[in-house]
PDB file of N, CA and C in Angstrom:
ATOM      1  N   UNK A   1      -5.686   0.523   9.869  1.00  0.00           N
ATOM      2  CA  UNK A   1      -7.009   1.101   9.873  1.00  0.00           C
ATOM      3  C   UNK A   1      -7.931   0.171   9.087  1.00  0.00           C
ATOM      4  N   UNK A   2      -9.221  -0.131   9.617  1.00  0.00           N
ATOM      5  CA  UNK A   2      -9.977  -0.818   9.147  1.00  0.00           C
ATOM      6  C   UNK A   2     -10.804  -0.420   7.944  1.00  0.00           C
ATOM      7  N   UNK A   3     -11.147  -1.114   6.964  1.00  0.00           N
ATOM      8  CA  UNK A   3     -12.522  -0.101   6.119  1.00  0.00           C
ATOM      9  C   UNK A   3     -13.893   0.709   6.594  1.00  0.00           C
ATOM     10  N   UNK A   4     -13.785  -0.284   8.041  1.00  0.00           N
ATOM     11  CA  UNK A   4     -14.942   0.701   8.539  1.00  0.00           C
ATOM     12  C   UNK A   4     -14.366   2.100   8.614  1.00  0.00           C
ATOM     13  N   UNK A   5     -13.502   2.220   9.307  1.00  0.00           N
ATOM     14  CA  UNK A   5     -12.659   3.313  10.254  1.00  0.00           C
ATOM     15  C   UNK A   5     -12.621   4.354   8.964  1.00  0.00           C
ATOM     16  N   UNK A   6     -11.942   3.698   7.726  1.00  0.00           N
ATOM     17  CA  UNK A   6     -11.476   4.618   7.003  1.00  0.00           C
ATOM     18  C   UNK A   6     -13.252   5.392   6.110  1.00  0.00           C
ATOM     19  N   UNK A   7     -14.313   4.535   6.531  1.00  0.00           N
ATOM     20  CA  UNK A   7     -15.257   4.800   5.700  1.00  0.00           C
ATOM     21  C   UNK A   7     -15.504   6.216   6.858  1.00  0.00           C
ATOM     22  N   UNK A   8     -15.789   5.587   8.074  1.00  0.00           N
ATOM     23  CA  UNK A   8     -15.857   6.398   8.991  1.00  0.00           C
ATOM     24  C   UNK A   8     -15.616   8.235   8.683  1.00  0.00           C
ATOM     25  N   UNK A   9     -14.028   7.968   8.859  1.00  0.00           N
ATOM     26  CA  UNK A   9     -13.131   9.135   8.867  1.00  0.00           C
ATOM     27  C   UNK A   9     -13.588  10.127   7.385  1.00  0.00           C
ATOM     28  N   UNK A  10     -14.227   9.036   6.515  1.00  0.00           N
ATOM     29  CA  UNK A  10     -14.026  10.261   5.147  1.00  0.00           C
ATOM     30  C   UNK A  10     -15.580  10.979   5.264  1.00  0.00           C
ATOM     31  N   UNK A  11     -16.658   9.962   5.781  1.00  0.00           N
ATOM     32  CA  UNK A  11     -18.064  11.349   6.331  1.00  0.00           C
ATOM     33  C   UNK A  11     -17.388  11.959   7.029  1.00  0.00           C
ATOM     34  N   UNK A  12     -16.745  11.915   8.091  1.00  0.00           N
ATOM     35  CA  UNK A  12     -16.660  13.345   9.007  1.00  0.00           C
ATOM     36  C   UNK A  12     -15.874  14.406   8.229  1.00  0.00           C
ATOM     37  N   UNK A  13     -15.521  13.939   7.175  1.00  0.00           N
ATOM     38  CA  UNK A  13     -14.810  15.172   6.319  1.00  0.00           C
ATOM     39  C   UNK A  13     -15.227  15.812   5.290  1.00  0.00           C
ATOM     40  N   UNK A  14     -16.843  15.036   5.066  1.00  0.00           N
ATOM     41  CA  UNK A  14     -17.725  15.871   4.144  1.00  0.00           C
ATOM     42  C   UNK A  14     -18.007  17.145   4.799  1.00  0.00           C
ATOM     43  N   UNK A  15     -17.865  17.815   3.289  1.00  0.00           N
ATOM     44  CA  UNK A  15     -18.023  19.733   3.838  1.00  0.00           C
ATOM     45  C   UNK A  15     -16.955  20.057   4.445  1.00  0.00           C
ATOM     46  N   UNK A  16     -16.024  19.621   4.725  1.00  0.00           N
ATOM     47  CA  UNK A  16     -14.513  20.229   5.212  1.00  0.00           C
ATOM     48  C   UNK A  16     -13.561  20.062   3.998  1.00  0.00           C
ATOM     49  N   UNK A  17     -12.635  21.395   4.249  1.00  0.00           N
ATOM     50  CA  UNK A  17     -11.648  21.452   3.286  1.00  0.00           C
ATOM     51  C   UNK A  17     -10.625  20.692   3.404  1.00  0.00           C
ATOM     52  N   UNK A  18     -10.653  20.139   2.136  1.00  0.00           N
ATOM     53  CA  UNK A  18      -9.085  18.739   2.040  1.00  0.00           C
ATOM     54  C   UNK A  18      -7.973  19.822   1.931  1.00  0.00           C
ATOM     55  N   UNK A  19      -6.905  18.629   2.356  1.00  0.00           N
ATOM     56  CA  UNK A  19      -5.689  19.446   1.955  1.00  0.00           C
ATOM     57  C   UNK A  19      -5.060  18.937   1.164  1.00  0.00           C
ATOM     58  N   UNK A  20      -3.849  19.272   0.192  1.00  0.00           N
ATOM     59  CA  UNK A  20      -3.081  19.209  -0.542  1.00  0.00           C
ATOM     60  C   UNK A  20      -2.333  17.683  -0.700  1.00  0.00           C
ATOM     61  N   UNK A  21      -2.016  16.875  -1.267  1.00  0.00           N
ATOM     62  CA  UNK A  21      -1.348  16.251  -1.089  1.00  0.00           C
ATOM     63  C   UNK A  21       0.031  16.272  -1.247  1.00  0.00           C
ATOM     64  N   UNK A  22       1.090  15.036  -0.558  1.00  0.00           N
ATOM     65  CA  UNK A  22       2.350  15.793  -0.794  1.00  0.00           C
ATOM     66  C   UNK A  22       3.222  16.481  -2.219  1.00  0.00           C
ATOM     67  N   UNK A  23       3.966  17.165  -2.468  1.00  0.00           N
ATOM     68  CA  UNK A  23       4.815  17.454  -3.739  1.00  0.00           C
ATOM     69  C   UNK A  23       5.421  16.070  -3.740  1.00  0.00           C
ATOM     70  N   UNK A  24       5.674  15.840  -4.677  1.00  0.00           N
ATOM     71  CA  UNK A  24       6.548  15.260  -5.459  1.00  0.00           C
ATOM     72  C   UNK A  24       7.351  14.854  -7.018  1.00  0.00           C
ATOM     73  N   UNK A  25       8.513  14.540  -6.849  1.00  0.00           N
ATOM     74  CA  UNK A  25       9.651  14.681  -7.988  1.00  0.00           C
ATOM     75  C   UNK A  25       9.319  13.694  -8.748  1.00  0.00           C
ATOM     76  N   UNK A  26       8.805  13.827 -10.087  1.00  0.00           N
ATOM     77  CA  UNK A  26       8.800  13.059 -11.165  1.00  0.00           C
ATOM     78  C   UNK A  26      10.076  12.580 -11.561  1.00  0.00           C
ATOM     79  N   UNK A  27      10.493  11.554 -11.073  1.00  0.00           N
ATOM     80  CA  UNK A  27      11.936  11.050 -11.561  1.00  0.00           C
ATOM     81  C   UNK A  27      11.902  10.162 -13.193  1.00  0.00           C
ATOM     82  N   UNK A  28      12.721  10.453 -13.794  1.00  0.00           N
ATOM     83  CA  UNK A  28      13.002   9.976 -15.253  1.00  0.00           C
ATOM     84  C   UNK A  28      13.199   8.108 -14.505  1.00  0.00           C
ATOM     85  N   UNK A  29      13.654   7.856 -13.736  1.00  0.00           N
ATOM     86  CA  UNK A  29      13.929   6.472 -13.313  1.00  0.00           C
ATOM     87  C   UNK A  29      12.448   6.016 -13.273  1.00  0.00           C
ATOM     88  N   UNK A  30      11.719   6.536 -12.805  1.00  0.00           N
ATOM     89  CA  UNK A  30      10.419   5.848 -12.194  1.00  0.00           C
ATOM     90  C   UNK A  30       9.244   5.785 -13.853  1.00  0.00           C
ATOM     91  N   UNK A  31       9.725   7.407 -14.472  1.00  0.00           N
ATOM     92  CA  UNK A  31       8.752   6.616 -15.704  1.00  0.00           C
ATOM     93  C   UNK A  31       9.268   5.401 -16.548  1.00  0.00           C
ATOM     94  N   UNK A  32      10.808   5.124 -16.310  1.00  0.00           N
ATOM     95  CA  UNK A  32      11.260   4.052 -17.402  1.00  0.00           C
ATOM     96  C   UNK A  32      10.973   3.222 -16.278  1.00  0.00           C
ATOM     97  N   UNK A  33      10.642   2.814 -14.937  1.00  0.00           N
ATOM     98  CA  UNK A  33      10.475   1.329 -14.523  1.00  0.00           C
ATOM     99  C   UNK A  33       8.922   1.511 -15.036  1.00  0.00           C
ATOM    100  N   UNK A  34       8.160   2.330 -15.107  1.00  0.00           N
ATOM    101  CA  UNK A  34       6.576   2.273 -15.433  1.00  0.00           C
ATOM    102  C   UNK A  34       6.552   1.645 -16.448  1.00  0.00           C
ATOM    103  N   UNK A  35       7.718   2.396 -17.925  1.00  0.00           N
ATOM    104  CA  UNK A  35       7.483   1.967 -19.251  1.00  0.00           C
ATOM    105  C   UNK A  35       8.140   0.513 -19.312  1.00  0.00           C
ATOM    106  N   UNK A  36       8.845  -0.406 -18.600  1.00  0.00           N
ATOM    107  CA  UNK A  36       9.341  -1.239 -18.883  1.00  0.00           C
ATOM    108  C   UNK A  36       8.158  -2.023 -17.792  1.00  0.00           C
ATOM    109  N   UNK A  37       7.671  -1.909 -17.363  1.00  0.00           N
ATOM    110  CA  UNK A  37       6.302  -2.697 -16.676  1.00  0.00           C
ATOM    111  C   UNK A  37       5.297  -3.048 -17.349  1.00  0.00           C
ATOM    112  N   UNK A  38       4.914  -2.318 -18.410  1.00  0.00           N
ATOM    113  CA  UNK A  38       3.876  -2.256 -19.237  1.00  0.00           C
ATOM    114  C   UNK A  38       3.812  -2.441 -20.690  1.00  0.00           C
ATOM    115  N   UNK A  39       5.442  -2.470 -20.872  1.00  0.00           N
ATOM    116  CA  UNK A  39       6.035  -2.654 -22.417  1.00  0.00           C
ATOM    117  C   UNK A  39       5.463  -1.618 -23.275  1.00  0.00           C
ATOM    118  N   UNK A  40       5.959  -0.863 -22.359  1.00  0.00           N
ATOM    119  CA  UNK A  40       5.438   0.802 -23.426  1.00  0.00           C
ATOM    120  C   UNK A  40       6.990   1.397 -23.558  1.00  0.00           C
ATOM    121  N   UNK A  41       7.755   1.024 -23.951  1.00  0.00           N
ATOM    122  CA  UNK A  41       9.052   2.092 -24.087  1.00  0.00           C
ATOM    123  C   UNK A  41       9.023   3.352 -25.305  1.00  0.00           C
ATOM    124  N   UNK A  42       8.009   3.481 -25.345  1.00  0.00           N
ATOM    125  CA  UNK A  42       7.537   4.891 -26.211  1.00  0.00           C
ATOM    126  C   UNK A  42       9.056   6.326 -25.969  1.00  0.00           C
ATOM    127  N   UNK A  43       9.662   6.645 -26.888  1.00  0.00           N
ATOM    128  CA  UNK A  43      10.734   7.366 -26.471  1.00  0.00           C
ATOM    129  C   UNK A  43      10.241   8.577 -26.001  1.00  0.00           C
ATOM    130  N   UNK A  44       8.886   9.156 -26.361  1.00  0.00           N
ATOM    131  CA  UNK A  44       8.604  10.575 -25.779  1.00  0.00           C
ATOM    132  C   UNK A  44       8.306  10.396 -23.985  1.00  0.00           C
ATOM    133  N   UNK A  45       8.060   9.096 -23.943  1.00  0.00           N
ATOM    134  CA  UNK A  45       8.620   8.811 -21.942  1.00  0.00           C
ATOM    135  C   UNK A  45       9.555   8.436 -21.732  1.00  0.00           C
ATOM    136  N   UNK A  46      10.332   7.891 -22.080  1.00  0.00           N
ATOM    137  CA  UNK A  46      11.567   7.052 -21.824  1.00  0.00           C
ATOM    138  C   UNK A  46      12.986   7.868 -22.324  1.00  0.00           C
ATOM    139  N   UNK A  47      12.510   8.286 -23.095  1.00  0.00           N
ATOM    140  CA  UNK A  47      14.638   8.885 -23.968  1.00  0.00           C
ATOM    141  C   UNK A  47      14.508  10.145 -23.791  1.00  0.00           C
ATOM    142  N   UNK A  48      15.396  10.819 -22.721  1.00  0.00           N
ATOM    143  CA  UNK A  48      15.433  12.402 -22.923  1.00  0.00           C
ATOM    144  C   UNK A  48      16.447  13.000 -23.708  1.00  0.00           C
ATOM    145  N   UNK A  49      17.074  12.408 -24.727  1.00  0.00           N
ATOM    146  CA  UNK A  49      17.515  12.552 -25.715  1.00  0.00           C
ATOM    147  C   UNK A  49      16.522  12.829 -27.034  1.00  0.00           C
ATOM    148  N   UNK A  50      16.005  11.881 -27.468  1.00  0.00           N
ATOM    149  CA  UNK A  50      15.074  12.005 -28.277  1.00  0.00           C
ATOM    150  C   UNK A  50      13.714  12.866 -28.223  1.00  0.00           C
ATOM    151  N   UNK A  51      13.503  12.783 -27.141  1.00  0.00           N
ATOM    152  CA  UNK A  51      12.162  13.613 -26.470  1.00  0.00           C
ATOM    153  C   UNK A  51      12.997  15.001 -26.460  1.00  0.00           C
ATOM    154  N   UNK A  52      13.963  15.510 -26.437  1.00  0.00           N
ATOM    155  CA  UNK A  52      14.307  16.981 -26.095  1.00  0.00           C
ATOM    156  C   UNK A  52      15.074  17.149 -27.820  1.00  0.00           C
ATOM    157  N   UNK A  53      14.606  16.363 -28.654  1.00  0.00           N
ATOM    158  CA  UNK A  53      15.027  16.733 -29.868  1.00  0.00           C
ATOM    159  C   UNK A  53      13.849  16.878 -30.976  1.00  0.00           C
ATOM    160  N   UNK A  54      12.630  15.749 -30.620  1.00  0.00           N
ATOM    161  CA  UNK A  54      11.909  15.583 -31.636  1.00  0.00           C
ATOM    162  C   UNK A  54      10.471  16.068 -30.851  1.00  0.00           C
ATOM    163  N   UNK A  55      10.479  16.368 -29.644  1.00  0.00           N
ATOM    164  CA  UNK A  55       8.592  17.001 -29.255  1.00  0.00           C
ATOM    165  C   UNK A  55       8.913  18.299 -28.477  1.00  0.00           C
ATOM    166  N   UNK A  56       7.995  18.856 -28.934  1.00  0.00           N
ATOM    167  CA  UNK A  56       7.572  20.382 -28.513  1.00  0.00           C
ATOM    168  C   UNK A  56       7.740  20.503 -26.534  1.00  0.00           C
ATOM    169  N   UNK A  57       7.863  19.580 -26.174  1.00  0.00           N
ATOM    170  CA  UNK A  57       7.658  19.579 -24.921  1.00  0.00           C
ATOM    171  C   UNK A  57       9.224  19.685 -24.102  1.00  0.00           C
ATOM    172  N   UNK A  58      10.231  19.833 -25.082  1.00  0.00           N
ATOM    173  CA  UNK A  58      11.644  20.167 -24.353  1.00  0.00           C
ATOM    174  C   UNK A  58      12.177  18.263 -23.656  1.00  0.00           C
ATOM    175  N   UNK A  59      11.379  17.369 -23.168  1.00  0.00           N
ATOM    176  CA  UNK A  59      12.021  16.379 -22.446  1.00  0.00           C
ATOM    177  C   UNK A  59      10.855  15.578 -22.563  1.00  0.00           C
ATOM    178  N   UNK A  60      11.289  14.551 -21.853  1.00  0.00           N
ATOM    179  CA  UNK A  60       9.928  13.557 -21.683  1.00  0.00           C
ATOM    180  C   UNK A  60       8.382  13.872 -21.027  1.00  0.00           C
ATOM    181  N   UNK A  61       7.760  13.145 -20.940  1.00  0.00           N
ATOM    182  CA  UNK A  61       7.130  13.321 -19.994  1.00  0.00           C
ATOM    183  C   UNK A  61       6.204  12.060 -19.489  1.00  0.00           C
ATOM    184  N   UNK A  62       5.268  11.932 -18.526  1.00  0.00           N
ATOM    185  CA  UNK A  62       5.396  11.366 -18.153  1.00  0.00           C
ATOM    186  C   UNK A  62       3.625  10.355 -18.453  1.00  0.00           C
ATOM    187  N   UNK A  63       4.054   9.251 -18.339  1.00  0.00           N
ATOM    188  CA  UNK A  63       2.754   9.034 -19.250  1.00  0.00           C
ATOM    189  C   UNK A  63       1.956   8.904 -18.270  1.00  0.00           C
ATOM    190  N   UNK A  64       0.508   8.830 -19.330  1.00  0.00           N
ATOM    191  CA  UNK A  64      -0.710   9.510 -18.865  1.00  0.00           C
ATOM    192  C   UNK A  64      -1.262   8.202 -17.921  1.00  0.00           C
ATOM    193  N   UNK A  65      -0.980   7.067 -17.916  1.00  0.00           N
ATOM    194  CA  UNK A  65      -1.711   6.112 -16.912  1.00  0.00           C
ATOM    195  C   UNK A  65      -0.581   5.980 -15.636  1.00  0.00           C
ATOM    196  N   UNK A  66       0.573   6.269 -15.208  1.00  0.00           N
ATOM    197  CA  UNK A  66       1.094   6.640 -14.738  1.00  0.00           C
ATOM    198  C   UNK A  66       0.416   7.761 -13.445  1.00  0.00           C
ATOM    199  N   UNK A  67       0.036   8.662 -14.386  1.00  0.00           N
ATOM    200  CA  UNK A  67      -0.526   9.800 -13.421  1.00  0.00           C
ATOM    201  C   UNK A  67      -1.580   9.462 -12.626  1.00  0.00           C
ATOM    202  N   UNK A  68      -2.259   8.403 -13.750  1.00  0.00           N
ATOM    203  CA  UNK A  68      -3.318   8.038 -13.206  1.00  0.00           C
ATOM    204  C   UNK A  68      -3.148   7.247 -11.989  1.00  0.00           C
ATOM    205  N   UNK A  69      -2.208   6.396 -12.437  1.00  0.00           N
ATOM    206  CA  UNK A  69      -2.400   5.758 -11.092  1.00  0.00           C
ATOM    207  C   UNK A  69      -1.655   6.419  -9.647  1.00  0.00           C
ATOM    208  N   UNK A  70      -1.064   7.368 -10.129  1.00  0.00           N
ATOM    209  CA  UNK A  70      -1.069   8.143  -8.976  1.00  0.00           C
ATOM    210  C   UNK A  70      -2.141   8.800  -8.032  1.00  0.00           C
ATOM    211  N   UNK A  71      -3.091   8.408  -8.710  1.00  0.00           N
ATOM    212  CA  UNK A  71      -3.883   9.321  -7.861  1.00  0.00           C
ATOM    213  C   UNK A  71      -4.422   8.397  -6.969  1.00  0.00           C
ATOM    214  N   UNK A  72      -4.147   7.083  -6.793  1.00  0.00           N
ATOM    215  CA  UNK A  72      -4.911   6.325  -5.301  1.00  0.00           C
ATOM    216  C   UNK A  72      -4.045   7.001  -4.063  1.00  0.00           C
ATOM    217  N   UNK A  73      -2.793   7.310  -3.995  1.00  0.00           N
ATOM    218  CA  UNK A  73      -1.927   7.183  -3.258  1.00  0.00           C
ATOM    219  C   UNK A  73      -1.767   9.076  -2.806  1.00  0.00           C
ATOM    220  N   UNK A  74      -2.233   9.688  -4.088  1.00  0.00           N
ATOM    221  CA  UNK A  74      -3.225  11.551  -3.876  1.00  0.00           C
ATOM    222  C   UNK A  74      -3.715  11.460  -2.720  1.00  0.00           C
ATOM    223  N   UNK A  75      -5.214  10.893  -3.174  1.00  0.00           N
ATOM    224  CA  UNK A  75      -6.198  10.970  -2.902  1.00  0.00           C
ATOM    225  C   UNK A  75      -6.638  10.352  -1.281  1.00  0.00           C
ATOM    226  N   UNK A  76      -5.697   9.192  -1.390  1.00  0.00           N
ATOM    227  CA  UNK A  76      -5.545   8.340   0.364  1.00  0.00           C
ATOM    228  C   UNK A  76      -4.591   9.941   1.137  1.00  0.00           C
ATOM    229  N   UNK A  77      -3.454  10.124   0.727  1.00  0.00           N
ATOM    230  CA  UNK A  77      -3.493  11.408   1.212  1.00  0.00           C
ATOM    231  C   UNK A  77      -4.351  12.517   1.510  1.00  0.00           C
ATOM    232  N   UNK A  78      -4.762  12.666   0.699  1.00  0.00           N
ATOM    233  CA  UNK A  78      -5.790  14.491   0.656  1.00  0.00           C
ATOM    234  C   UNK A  78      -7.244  13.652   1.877  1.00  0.00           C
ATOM    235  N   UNK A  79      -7.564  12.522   1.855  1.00  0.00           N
ATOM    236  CA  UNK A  79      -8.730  11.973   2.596  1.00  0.00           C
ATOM    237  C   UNK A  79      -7.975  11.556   3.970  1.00  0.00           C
ATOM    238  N   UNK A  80      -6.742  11.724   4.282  1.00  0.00           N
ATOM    239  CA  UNK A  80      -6.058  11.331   5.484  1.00  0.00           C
ATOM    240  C   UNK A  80      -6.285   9.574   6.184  1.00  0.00           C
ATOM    241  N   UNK A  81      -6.301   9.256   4.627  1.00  0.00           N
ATOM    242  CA  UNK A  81      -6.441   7.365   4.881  1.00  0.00           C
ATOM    243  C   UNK A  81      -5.106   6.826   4.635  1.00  0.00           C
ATOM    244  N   UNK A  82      -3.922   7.768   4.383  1.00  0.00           N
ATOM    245  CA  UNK A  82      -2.579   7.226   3.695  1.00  0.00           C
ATOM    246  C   UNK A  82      -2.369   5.485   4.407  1.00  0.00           C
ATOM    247  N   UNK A  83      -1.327   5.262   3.745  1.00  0.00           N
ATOM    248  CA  UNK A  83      -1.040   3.338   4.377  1.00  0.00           C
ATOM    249  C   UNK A  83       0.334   3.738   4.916  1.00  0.00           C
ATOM    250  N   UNK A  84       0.802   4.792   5.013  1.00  0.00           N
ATOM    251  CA  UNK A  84       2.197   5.078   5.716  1.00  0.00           C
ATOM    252  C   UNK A  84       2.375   5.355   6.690  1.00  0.00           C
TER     253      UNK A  84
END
């Protein structure tokens, strides 16, 4: 799909309801390849040992630029521009 196409497709969807994008499983694998990408091995993302001993939150979780960058791959969903 071209940028026109995709510019196209997202006016005709002004004022129409988006939909959902897919669920998906936060895997403990995927935040430690994040934290070892970025040289953040912070244990409250990375060790669910330590994280389910020393923070209020029971386990890890998952860091916050992470999420963020989840959201190109949301959002190309919910606008029906996905690359898949």
């Amino acid at each position: 799909m071209t940028a026109h196409e995709m510019i196209e497709k997202q006016r005709a969807a002004l004022g129409k309801p988006s939909l959902p994008s897919r669920w998906r499983t936060v895997r403990q694998e995927d935040i430690d390849q994040f934290g070892r990408c970025t040289d953040d091995m912070d244990p409250m993302h990375v060790d669910p040992e330590w994280a389910t001993r020393e923070s209020s939150f029971g386990g890890t979780i998952a860091f916050g630029f992470w999420t963020l960058a989840m959201l190109t791959t949301m959002i190309r969903e919910i606008a029906g521009t996905s690359l898949d």
